[in-house]
C-alpha atoms as a PDB file:
ATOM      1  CA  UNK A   1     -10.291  -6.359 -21.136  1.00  0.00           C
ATOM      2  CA  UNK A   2      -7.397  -8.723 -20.511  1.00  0.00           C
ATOM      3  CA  UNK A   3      -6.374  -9.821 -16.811  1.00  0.00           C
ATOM      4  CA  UNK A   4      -2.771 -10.525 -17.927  1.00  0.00           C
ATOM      5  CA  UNK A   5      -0.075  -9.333 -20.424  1.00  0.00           C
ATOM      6  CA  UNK A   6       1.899 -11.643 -22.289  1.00  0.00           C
ATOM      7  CA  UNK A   7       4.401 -11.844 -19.509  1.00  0.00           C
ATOM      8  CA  UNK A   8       1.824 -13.068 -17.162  1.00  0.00           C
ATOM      9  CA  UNK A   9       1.735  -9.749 -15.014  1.00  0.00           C
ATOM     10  CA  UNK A  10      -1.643  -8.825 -14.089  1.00  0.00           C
ATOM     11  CA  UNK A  11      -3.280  -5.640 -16.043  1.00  0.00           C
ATOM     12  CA  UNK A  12      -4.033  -2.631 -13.724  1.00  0.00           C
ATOM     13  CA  UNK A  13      -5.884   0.221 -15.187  1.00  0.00           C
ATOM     14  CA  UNK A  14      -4.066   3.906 -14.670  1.00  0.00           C
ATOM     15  CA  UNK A  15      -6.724   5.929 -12.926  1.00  0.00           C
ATOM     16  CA  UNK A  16      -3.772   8.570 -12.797  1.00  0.00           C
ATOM     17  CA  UNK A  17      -4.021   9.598 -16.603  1.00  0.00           C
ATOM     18  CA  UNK A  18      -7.792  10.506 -15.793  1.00  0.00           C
ATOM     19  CA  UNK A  19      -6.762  12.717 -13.436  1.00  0.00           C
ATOM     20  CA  UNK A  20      -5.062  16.447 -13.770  1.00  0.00           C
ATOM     21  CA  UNK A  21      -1.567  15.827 -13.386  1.00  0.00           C
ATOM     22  CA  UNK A  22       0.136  17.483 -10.762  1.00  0.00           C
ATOM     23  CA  UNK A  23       3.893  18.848 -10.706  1.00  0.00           C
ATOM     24  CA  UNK A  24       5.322  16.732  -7.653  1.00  0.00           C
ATOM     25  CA  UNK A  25       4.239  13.766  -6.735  1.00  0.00           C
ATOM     26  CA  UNK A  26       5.513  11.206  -4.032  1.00  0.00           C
ATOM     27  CA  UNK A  27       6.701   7.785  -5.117  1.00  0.00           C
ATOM     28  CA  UNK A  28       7.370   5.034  -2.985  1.00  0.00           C
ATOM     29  CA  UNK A  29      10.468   3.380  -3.820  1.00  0.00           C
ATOM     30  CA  UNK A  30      11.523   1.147  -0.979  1.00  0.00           C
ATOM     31  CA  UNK A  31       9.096  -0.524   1.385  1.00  0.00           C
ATOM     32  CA  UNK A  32       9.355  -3.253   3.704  1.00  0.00           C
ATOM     33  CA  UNK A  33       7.840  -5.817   6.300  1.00  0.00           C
ATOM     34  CA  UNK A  34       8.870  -6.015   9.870  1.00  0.00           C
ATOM     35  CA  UNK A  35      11.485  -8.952   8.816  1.00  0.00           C
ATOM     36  CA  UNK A  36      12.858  -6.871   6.176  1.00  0.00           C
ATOM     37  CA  UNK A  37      11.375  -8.209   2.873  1.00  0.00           C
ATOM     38  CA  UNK A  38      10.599  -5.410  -0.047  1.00  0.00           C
ATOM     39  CA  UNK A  39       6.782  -5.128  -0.423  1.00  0.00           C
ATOM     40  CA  UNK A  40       7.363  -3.390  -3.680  1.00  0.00           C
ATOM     41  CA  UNK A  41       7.092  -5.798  -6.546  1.00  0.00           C
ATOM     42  CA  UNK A  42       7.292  -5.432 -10.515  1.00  0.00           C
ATOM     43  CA  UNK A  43       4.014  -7.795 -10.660  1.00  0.00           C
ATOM     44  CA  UNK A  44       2.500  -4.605 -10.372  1.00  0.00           C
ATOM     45  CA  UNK A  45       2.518  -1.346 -12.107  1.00  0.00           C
ATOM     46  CA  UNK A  46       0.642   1.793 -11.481  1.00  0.00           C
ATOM     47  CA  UNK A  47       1.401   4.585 -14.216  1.00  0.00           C
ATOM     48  CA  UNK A  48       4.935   3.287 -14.682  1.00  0.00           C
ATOM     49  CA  UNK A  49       6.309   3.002 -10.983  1.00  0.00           C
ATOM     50  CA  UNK A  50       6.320  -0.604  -9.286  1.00  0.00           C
ATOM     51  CA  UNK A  51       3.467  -0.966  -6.735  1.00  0.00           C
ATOM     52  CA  UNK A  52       3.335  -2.498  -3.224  1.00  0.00           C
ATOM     53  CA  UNK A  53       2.586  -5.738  -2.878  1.00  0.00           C
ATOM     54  CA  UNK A  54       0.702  -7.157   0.459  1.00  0.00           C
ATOM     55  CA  UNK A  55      -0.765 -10.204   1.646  1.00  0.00           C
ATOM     56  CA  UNK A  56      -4.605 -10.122   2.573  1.00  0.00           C
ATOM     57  CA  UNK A  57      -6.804 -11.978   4.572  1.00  0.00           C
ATOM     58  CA  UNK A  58     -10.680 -11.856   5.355  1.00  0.00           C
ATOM     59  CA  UNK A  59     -11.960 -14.212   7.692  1.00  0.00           C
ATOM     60  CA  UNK A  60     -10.596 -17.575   6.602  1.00  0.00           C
ATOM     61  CA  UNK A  61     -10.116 -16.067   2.938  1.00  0.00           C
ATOM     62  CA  UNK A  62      -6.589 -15.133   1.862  1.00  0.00           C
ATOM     63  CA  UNK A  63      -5.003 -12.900  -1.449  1.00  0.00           C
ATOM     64  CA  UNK A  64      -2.997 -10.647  -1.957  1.00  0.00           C
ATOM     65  CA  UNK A  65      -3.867  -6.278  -2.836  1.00  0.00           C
ATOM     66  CA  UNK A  66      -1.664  -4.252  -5.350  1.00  0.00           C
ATOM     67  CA  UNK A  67      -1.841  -0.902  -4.314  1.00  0.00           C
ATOM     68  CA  UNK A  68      -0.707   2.348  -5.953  1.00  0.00           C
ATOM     69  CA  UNK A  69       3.311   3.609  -4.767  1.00  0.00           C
ATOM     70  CA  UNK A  70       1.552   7.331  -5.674  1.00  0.00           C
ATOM     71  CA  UNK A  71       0.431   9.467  -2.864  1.00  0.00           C
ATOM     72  CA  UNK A  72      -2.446  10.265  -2.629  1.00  0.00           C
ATOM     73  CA  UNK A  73      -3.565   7.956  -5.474  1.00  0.00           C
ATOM     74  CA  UNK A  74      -5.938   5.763  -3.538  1.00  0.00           C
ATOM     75  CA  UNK A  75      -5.634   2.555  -5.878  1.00  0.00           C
ATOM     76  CA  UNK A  76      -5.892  -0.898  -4.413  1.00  0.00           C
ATOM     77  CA  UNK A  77      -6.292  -4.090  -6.770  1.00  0.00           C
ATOM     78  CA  UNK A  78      -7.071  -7.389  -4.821  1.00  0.00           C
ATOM     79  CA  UNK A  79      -5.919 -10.410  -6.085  1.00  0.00           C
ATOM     80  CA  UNK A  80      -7.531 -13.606  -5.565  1.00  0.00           C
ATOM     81  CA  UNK A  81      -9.870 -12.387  -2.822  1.00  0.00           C
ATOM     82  CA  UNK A  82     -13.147 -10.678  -2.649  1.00  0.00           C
ATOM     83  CA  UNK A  83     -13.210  -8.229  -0.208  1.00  0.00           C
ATOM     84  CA  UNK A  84     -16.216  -7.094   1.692  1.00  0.00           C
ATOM     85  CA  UNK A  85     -16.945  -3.572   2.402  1.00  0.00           C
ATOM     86  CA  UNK A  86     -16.046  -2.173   6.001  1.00  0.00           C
ATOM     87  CA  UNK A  87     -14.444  -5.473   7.089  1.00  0.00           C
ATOM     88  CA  UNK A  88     -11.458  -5.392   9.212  1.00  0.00           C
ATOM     89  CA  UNK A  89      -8.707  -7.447   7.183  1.00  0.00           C
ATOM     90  CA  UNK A  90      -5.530  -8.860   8.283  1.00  0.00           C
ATOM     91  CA  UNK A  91      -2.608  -7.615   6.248  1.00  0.00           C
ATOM     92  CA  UNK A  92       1.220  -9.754   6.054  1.00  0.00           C
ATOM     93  CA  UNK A  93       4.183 -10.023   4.392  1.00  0.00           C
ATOM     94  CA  UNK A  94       3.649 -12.274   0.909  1.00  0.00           C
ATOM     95  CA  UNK A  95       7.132 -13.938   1.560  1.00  0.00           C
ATOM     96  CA  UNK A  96       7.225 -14.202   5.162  1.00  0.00           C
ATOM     97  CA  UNK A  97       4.100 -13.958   6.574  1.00  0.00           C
ATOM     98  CA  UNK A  98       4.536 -11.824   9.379  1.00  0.00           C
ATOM     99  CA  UNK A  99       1.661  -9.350  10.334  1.00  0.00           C
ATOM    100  CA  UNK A 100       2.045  -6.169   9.479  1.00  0.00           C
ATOM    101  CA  UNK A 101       1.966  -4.639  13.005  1.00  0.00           C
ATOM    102  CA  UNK A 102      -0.134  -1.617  14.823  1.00  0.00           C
ATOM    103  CA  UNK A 103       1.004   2.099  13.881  1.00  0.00           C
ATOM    104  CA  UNK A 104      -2.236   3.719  15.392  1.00  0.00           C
ATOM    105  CA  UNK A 105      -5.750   3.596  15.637  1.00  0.00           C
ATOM    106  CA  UNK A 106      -7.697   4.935  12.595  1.00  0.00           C
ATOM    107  CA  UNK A 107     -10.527   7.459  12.694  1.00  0.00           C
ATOM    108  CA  UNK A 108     -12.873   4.621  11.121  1.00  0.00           C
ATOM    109  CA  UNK A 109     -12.442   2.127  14.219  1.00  0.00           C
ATOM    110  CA  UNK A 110      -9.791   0.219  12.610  1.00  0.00           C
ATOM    111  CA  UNK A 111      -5.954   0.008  12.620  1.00  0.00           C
ATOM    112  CA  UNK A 112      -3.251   1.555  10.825  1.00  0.00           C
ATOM    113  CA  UNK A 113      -0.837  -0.830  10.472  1.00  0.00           C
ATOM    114  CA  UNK A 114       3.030   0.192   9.688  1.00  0.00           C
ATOM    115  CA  UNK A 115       4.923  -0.698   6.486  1.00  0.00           C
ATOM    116  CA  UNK A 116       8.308   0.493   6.811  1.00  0.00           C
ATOM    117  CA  UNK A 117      10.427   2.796   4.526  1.00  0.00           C
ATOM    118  CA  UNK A 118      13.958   1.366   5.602  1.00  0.00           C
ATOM    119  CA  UNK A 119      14.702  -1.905   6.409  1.00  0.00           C
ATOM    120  CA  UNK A 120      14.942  -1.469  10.289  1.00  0.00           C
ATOM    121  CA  UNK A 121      11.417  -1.701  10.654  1.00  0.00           C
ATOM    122  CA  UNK A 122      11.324   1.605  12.548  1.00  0.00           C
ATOM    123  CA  UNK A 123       8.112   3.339  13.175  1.00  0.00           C
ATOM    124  CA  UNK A 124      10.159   6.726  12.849  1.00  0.00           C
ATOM    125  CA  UNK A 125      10.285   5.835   9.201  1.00  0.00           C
ATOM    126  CA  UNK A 126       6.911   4.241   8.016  1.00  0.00           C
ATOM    127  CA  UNK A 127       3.615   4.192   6.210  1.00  0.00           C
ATOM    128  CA  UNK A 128       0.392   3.247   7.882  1.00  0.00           C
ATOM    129  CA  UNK A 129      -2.520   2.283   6.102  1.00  0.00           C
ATOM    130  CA  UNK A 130      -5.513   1.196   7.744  1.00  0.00           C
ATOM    131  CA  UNK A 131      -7.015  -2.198   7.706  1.00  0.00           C
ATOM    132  CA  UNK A 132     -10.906  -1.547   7.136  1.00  0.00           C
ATOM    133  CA  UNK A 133     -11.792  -2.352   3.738  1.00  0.00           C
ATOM    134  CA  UNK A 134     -12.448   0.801   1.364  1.00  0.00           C
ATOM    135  CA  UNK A 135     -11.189   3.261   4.352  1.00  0.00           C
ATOM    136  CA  UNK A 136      -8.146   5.149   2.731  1.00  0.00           C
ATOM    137  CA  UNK A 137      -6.879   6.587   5.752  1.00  0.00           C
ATOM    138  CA  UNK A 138      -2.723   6.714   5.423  1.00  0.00           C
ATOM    139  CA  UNK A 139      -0.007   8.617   6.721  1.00  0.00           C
ATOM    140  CA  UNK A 140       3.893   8.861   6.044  1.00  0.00           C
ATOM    141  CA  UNK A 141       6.068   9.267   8.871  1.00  0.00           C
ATOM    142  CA  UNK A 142       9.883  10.203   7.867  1.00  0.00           C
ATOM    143  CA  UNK A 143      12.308  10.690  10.264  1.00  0.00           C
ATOM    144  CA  UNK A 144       9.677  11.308  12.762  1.00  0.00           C
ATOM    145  CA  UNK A 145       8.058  13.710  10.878  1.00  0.00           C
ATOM    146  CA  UNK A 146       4.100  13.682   9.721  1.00  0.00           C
ATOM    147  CA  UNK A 147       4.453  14.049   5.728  1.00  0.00           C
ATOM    148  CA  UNK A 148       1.610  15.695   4.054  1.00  0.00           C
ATOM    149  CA  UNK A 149       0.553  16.330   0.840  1.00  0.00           C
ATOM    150  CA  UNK A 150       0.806  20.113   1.037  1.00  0.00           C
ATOM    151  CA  UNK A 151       4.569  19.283   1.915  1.00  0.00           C
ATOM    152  CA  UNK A 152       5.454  18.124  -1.631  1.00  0.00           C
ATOM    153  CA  UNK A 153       6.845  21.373  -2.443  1.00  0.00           C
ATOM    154  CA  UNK A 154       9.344  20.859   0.296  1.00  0.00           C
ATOM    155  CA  UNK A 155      10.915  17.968  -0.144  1.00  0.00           C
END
């Protein structure tokens, strides 16, 4: 299997069209870093949306992880890393650098850190994902409000 297309964008595999589709789903369109940046990028595409792009590092290792804009799809590609199982990782802005900060603690002993849904880097508006490799632990926060998946119908 090729890494690359012709374009030079790296080759993700769709687990999504393995899976039963459902009638709503959640797509993350806008996402940004503390300073502002857009950590959605068209390097990476996950059953046609653009994915989220974040920096990575492991000890004194650093990469980048693609991970899916789908709720609930649990997806993460890393890119130019190996990441261990179960260790704590810290995550950044690709342009700027800046560390994602603390949302919460996560169940796991890790962190949740905040990726924001409007540029104001509120933590009213936000996604937290947790830092411990393999631990898929995430929650959406909009307008203040807990999002969940049994929600979709809602909104």
């Amino acid at each position: 299997m090729e890494r690359f297309d012709h374009k030079g964008m790296i080759i993700i595999p769709n687990p999504i069209n393995k899976v039963a589709v459902k009638e709503k789903v959640l797509v993350v369109n806008e996402l940004y870093c503390p300073n502002g940046h857009s950590l959605i990028s068209n390097r990476t595409v996950f059953n046609g949306h653009q994915g989220i792009l974040i920096g990575i590092g492991v000890d004194i290792r650093r990469g980048l992880v693609a991970l899916s804009p789908v709720y609930g799809d649990k997806t993460r590609v890393s890119i130019d890393i190996d990441l261990p199982h179960g260790a704590l990782a810290k995550m950044f802005c690709p342009v700027c650098r800046a560390d994602l900060p603390v949302y919460a603690n996560c169940s796991c002993g890790g962190d949740l850190l905040a990726l924001f849904l409007t540029g104001e880097a509120s933590f009213m508006d936000c996604i937290g994902i947790c830092n411990r490799i393999d631990c898929v632990n995430a929650r959406i926060v909009s307008s203040g409000e807990l999002i969940s998946e049994t929600m979709l119908d809602y909104l």
